[in-house]
C-alpha atoms as a PDB file:
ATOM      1  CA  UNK A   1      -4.906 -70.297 -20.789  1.00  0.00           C
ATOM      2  CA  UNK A   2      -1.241 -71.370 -19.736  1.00  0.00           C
ATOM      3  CA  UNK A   3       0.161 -69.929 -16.462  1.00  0.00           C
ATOM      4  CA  UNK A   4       2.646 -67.183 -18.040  1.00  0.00           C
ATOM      5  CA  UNK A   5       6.655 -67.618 -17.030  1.00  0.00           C
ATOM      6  CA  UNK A   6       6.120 -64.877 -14.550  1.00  0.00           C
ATOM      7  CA  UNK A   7       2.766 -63.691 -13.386  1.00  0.00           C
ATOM      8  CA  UNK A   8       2.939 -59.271 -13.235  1.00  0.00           C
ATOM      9  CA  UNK A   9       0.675 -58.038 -11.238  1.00  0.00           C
ATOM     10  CA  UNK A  10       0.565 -53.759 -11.235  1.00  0.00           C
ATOM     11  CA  UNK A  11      -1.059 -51.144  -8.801  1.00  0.00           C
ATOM     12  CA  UNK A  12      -1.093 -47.345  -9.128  1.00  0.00           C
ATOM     13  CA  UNK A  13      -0.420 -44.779  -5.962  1.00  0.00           C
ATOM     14  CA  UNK A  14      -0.795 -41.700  -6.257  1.00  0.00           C
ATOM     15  CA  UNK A  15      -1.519 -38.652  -3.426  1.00  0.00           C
ATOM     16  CA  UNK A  16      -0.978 -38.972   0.058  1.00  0.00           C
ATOM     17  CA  UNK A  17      -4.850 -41.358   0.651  1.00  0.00           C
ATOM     18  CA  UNK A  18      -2.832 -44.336   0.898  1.00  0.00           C
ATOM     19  CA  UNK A  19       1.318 -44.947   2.154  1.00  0.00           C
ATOM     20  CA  UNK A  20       3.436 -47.442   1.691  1.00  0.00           C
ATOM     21  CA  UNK A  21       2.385 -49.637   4.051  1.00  0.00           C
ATOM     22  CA  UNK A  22      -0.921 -50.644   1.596  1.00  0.00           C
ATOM     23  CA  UNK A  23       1.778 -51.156  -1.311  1.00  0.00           C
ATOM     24  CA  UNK A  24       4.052 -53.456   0.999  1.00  0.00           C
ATOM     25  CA  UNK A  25       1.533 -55.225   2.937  1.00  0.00           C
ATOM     26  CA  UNK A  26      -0.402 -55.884  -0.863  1.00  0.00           C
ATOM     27  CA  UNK A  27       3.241 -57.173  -1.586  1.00  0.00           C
ATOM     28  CA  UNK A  28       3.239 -59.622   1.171  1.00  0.00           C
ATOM     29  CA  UNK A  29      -0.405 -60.914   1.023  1.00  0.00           C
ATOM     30  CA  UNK A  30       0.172 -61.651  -3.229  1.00  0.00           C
ATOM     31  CA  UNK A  31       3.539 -63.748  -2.036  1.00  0.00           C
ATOM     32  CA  UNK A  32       1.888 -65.848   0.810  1.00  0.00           C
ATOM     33  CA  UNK A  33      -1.207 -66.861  -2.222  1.00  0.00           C
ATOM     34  CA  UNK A  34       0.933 -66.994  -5.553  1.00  0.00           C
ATOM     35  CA  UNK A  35       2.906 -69.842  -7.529  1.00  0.00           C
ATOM     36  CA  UNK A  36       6.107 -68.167  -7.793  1.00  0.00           C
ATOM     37  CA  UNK A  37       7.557 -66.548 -10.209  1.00  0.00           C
ATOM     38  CA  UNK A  38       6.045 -63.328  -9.791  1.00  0.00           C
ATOM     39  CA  UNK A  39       6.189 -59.193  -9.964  1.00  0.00           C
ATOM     40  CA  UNK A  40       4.476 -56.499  -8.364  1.00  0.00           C
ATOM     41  CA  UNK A  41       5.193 -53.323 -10.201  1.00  0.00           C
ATOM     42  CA  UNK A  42       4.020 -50.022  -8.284  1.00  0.00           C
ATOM     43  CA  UNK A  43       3.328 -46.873 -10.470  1.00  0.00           C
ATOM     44  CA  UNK A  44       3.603 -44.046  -8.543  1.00  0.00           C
ATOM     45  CA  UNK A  45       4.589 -40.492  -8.179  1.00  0.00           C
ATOM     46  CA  UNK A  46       6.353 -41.512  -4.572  1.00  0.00           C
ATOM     47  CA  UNK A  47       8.149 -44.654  -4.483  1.00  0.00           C
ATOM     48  CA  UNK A  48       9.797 -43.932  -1.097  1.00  0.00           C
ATOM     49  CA  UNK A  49       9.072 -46.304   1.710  1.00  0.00           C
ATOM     50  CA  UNK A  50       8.322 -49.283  -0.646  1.00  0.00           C
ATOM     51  CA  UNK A  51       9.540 -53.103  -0.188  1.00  0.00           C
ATOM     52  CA  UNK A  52      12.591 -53.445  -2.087  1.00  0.00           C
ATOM     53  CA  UNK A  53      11.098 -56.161  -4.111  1.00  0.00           C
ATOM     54  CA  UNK A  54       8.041 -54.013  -5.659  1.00  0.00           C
ATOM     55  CA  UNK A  55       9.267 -53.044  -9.092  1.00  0.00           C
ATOM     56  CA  UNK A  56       8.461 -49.340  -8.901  1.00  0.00           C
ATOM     57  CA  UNK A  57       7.857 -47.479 -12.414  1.00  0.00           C
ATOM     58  CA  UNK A  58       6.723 -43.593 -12.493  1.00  0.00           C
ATOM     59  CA  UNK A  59       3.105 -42.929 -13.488  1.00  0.00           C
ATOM     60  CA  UNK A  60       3.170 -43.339 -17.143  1.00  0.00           C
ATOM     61  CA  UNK A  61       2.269 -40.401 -18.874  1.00  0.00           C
ATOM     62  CA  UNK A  62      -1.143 -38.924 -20.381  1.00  0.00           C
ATOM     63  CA  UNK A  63      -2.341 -35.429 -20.198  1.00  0.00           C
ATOM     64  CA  UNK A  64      -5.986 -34.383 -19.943  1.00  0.00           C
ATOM     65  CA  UNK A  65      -8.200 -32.283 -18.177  1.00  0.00           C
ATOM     66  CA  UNK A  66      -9.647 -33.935 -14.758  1.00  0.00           C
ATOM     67  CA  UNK A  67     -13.248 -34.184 -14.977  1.00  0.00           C
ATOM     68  CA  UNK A  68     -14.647 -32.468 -11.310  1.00  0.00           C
ATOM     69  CA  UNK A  69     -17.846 -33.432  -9.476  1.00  0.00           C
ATOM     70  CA  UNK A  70     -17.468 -37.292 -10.497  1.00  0.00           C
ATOM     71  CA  UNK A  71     -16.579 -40.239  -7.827  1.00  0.00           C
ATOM     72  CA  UNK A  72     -14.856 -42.311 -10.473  1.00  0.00           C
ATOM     73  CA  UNK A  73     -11.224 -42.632  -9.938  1.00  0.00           C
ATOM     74  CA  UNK A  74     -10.174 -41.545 -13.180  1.00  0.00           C
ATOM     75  CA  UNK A  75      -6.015 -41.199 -12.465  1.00  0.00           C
ATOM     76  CA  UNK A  76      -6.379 -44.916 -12.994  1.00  0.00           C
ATOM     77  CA  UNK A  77      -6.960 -44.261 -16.854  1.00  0.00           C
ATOM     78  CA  UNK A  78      -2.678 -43.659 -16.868  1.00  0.00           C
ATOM     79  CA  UNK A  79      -2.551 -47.694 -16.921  1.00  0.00           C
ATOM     80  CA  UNK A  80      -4.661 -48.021 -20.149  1.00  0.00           C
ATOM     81  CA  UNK A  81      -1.898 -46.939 -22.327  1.00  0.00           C
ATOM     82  CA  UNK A  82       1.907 -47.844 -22.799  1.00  0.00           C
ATOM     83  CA  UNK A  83       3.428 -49.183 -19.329  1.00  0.00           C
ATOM     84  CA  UNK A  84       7.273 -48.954 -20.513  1.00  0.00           C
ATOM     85  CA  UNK A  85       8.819 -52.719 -19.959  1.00  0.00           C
ATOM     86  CA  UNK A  86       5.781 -53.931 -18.524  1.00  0.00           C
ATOM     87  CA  UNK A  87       4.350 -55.255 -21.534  1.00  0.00           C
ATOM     88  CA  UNK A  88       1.905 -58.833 -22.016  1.00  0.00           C
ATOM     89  CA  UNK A  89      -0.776 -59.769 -19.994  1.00  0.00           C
ATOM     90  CA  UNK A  90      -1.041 -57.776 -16.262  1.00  0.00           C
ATOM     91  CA  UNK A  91      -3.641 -58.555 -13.260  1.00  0.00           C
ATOM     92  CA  UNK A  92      -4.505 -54.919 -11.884  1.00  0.00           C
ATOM     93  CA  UNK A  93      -5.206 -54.978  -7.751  1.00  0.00           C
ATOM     94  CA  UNK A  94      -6.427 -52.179  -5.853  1.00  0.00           C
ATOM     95  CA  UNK A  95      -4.275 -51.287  -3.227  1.00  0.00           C
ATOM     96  CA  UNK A  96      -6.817 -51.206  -0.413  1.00  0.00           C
ATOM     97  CA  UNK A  97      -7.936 -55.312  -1.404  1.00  0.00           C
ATOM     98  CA  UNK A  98      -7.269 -58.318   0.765  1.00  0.00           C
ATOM     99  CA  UNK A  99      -5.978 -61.716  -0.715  1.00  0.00           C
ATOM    100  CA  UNK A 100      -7.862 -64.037   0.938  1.00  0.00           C
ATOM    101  CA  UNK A 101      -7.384 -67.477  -1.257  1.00  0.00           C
ATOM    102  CA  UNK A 102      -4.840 -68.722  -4.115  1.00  0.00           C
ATOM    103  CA  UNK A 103      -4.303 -66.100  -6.738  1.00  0.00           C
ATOM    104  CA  UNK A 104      -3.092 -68.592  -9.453  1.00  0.00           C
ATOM    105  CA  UNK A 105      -6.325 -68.715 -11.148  1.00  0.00           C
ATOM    106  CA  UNK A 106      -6.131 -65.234 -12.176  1.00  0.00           C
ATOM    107  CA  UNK A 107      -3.793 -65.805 -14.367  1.00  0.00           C
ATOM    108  CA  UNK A 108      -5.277 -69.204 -16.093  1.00  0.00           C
ATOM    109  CA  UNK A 109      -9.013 -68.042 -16.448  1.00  0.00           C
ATOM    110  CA  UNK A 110     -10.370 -67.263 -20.033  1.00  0.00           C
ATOM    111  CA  UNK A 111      -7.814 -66.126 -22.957  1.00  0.00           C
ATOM    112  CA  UNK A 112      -4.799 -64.014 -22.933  1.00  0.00           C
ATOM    113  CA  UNK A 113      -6.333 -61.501 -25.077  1.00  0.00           C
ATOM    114  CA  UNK A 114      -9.208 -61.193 -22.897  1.00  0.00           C
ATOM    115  CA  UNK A 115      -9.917 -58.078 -20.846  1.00  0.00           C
ATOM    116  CA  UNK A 116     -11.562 -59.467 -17.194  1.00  0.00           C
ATOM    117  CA  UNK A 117     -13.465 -57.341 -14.568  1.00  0.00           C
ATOM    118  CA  UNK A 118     -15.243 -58.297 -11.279  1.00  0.00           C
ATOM    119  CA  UNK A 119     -18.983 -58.420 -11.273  1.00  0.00           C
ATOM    120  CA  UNK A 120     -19.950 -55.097  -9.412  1.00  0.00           C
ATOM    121  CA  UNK A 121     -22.098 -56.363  -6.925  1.00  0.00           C
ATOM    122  CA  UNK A 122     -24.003 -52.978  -6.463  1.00  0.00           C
ATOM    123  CA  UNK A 123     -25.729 -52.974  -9.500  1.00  0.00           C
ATOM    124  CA  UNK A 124     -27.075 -57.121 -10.192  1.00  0.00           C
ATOM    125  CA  UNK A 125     -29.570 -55.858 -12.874  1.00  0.00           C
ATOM    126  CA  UNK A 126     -26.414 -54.429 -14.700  1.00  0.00           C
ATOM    127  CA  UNK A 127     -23.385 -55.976 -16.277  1.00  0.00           C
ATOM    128  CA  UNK A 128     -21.362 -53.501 -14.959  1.00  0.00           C
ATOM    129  CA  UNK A 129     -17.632 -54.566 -14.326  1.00  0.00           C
ATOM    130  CA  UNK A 130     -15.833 -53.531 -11.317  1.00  0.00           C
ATOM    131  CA  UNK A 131     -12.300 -52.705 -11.671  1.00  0.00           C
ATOM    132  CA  UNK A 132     -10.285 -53.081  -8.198  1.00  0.00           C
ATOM    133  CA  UNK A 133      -9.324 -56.366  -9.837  1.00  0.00           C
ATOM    134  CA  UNK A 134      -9.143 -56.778 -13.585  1.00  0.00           C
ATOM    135  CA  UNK A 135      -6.843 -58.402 -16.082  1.00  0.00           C
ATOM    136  CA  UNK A 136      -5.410 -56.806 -19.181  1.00  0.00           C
ATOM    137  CA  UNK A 137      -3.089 -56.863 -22.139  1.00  0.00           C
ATOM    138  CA  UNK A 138      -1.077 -54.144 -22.177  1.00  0.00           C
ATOM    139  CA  UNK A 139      -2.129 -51.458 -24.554  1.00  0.00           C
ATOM    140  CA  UNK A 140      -5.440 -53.157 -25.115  1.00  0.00           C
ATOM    141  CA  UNK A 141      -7.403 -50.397 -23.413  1.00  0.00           C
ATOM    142  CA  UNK A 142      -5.579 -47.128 -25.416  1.00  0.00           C
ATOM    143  CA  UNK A 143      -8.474 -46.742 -27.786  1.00  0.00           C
ATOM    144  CA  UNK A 144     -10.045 -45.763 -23.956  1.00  0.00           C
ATOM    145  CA  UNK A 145      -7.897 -43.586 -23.621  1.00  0.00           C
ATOM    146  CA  UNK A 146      -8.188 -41.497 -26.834  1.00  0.00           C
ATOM    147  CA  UNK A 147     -11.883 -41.103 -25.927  1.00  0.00           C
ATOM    148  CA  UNK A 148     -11.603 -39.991 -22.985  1.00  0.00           C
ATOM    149  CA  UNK A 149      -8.604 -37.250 -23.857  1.00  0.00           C
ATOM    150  CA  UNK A 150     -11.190 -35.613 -26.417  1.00  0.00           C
ATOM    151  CA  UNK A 151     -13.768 -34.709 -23.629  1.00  0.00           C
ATOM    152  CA  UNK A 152     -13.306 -36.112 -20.102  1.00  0.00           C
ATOM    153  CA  UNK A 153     -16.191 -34.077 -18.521  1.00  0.00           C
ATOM    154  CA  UNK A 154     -18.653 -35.408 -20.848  1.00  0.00           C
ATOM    155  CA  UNK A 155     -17.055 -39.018 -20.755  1.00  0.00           C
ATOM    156  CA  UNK A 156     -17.379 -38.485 -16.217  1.00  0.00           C
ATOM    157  CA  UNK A 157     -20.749 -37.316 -16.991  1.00  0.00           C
ATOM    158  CA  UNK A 158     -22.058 -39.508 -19.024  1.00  0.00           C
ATOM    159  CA  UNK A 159     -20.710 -43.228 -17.414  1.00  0.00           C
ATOM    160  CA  UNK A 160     -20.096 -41.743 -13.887  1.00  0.00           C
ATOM    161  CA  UNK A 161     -17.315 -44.391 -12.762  1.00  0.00           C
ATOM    162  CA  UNK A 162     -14.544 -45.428 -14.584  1.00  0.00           C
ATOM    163  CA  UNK A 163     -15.646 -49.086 -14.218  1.00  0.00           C
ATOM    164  CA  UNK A 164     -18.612 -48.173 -16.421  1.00  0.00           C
ATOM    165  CA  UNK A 165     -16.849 -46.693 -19.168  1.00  0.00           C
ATOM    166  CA  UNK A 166     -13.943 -49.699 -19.373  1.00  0.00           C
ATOM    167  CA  UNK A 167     -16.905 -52.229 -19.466  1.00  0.00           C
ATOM    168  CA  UNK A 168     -18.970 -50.536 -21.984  1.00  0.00           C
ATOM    169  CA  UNK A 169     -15.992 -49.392 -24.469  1.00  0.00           C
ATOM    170  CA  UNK A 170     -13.002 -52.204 -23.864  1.00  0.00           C
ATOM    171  CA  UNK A 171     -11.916 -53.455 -27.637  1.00  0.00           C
ATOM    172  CA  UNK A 172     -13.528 -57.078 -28.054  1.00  0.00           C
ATOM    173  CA  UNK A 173     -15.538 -56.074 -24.835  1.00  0.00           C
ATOM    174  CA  UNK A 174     -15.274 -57.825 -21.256  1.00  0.00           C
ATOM    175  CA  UNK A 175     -15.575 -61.091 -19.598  1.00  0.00           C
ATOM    176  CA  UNK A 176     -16.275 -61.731 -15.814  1.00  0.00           C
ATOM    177  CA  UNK A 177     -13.768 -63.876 -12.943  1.00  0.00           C
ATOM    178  CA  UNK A 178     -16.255 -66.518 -12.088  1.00  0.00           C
ATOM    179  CA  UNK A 179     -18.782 -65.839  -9.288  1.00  0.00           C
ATOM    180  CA  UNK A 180     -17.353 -65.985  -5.572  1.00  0.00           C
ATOM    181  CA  UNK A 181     -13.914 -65.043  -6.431  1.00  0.00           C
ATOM    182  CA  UNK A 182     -14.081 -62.037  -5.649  1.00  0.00           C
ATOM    183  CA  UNK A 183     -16.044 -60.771  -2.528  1.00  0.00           C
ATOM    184  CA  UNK A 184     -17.370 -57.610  -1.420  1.00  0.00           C
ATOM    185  CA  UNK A 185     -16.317 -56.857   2.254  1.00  0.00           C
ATOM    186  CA  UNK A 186     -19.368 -54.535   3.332  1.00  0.00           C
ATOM    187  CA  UNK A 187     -21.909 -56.941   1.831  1.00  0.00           C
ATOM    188  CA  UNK A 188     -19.928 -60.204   1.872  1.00  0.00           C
ATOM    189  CA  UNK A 189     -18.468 -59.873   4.857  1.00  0.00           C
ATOM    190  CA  UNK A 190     -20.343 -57.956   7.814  1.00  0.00           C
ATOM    191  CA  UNK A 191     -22.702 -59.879   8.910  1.00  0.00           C
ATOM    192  CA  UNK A 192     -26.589 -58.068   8.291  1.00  0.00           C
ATOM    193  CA  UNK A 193     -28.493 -56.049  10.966  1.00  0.00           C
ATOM    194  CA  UNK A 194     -29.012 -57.146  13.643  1.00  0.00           C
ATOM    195  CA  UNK A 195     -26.165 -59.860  13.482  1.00  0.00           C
ATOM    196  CA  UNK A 196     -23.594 -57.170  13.087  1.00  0.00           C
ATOM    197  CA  UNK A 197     -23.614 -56.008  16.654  1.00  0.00           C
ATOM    198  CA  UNK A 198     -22.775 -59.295  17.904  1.00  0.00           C
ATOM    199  CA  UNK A 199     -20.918 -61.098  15.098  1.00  0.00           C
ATOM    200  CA  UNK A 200     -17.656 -59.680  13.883  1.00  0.00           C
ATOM    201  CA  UNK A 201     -17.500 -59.964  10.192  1.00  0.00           C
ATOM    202  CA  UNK A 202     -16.200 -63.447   8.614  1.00  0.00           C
ATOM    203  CA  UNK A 203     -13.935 -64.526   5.887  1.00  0.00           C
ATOM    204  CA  UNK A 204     -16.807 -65.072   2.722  1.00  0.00           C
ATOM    205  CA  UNK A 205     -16.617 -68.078   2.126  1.00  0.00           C
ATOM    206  CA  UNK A 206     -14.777 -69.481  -1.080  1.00  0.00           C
ATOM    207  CA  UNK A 207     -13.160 -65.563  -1.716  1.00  0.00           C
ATOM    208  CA  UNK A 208      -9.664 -65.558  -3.283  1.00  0.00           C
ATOM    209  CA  UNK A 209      -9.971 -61.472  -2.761  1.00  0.00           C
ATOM    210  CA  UNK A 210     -11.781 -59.254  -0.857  1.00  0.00           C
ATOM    211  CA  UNK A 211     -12.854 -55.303  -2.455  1.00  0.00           C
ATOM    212  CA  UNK A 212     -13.404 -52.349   0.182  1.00  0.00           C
ATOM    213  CA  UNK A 213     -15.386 -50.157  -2.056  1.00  0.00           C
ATOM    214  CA  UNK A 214     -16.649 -46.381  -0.858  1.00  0.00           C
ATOM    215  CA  UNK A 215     -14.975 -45.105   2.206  1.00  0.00           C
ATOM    216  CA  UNK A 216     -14.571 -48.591   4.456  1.00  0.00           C
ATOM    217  CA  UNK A 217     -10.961 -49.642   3.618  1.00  0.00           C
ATOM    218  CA  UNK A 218      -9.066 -52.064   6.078  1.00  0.00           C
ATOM    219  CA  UNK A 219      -7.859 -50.035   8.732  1.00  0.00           C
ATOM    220  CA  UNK A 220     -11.594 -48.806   9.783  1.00  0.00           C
ATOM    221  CA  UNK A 221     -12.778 -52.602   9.220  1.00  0.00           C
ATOM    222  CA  UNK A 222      -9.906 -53.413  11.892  1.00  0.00           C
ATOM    223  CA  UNK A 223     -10.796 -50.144  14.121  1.00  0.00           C
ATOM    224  CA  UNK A 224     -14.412 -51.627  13.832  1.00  0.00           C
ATOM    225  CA  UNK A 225     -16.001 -48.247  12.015  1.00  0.00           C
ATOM    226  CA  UNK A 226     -17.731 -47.590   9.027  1.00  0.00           C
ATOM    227  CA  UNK A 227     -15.711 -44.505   7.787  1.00  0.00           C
ATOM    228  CA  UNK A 228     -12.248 -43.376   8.694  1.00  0.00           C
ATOM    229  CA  UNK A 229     -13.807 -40.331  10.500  1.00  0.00           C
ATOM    230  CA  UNK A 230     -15.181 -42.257  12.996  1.00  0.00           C
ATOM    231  CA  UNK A 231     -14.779 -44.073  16.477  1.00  0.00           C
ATOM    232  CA  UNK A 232     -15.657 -47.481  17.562  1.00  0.00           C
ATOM    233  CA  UNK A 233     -18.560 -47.298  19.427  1.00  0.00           C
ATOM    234  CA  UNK A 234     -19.274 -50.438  21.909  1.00  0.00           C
ATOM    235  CA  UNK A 235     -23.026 -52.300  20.299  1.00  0.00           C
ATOM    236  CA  UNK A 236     -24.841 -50.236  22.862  1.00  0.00           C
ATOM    237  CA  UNK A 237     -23.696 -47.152  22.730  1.00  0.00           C
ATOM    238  CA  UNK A 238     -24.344 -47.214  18.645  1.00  0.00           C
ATOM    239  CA  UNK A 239     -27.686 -48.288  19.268  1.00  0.00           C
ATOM    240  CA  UNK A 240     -28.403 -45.857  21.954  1.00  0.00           C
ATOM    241  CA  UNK A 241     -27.427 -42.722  19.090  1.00  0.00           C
ATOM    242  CA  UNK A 242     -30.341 -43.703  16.977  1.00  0.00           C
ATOM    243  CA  UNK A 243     -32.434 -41.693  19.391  1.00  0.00           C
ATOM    244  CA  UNK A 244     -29.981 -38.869  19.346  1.00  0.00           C
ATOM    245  CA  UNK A 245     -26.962 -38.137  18.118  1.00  0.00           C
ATOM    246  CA  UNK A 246     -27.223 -40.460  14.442  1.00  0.00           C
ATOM    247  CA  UNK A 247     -25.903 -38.754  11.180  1.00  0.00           C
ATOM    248  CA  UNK A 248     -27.803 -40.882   8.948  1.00  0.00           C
ATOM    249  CA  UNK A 249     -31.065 -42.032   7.921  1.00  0.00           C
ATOM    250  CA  UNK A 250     -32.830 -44.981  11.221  1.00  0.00           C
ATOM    251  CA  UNK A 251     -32.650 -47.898   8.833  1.00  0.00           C
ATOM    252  CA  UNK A 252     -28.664 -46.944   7.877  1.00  0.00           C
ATOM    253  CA  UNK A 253     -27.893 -46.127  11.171  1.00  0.00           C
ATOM    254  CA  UNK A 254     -28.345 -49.604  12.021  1.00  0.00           C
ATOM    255  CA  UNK A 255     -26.877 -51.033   8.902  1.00  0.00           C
ATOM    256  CA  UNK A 256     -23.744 -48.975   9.225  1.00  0.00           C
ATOM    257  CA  UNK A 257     -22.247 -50.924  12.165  1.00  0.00           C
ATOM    258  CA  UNK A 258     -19.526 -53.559  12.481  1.00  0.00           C
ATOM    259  CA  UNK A 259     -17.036 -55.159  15.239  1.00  0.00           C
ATOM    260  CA  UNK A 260     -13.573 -55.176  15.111  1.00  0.00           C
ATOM    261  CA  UNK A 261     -12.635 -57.382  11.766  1.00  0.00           C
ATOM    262  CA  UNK A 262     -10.007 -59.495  13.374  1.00  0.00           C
ATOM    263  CA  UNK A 263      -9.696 -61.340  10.100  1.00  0.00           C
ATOM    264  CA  UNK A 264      -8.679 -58.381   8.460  1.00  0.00           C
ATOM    265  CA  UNK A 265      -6.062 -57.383  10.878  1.00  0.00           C
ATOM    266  CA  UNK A 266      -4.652 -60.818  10.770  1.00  0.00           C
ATOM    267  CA  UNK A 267      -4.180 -61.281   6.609  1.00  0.00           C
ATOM    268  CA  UNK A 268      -3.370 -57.547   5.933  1.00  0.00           C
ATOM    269  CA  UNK A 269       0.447 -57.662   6.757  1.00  0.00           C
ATOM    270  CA  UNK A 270       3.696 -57.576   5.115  1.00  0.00           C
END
């Protein structure tokens, strides 16, 4: 495929989880790793706050009835429809990600018409596509959207994730980036037990972007914890809670540890 005349790239925020600072500093890392021309449109129900160069667009509209007691982040089905004047071929980014290598090939990879996920790394034995980076025609993925209007619950219930249901139901199916693109910061990136209490966690090698799935998004891999309702805890004092104190299982206890991420903290910036 032909690098397009401009190279649109789109996020969604919605809520209060993340502020403009993830939008702007997403901004910043795309423009330091991109062949120029290129467009960051922002859908969102709050544009205030953003770098006057993100496009912003409202969220596009389509009514349905939330599914509850599901983790899959289902607002993002708003971007599977009509996006206004964003129209052609768009590269979706999550807004928590960190562009860690040359984004070019994004937009070069496979055919135009082609609908590309990430390999989920969670689930090997599956082909399960992961969508905090995935590459679209517009409009391609309505036909998702009309099944999951007639009965979201049992759509939630049935594929769990949203991720699941895109790669199992996309028109013409999916295709994959190529292995090592895209990098996985908890598993990639932290070093394994018992290297994590003395290594800080690494740039993978090769990565052009790095995911923070679950609850680990930059600013705890920067603070050095595992969830944002935690404290950095100094190696020993970690180790010395799994006698007393731990709020997990012994063998996650010790998994769930990681130093400061300078590496993070240095790339995630306007």
């Amino acid at each position: 495929m032909d690098a397009p005349d401009i190279k649109q790239i789109i996020c969604i925020k919605w809520g209060t989880k993340f502020g403009p600072e993830y939008v702007n500093r997403l901004h910043g890392m795309i423009a330091r790793n991109i062949t120029p021309p290129f467009r960051l449109f922002c859908f969102t129900d709050d544009g205030s706050g953003l770098h006057p160069d993100v496009a912003v667009r409202p969220l596009p509209e389509f009514t349905y009835q939330a599914p509850v007691g599901t983790k899959g982040k289902w607002p993002k089905s708003r971007l599977w429809g009509d996006l206004g004047d964003v129209t052609g071929v768009v590269l979706f980014l999550d807004l928590d990600v960190i562009v860690t290598g040359n984004l070019d090939p994004f937009f070069t990879f496979g055919d135009p018409d082609d609908t590309i996920l990430g390999r989920n790394p969670n689930t090997p034995f599956e082909k399960l596509g992961q969508t905090s980076v995935y590459r679209m025609r517009v409009g391609k993925l309505k036909p998702l959207q009309d099944i999951f209007r007639a009965d979201p619950q049992a759509v939630a219930d049935r594929y769990k994730y949203e991720q699941r249901f895109v790669t199992r139901n996309a028109p013409g199916g999916v295709r994959f980036w190529p292995r090592g693109w895209l990098a996985h910061f908890r598993m990639h990136s932290v070093p394994p037990f018992p290297l994590n209490y003395i290594r800080e966690p690494k740039v993978p090698k090769n990565s052009r972007i790095v995911i923070f799935a679950g609850n680990l998004n930059p600013p705890d891999a920067i603070a050095g914890r595992w969830t944002e309702d935690e404290q950095h805890r100094p190696p020993l004092d970690h180790l010395r809670a799994t006698f007393g104190g731990r709020r997990e299982s012994l063998s996650k206890h010790l998994r769930h540890y990681l130093l400061p991420a300078s590496w993070v903290r240095d790339l995630w910036r306007e």
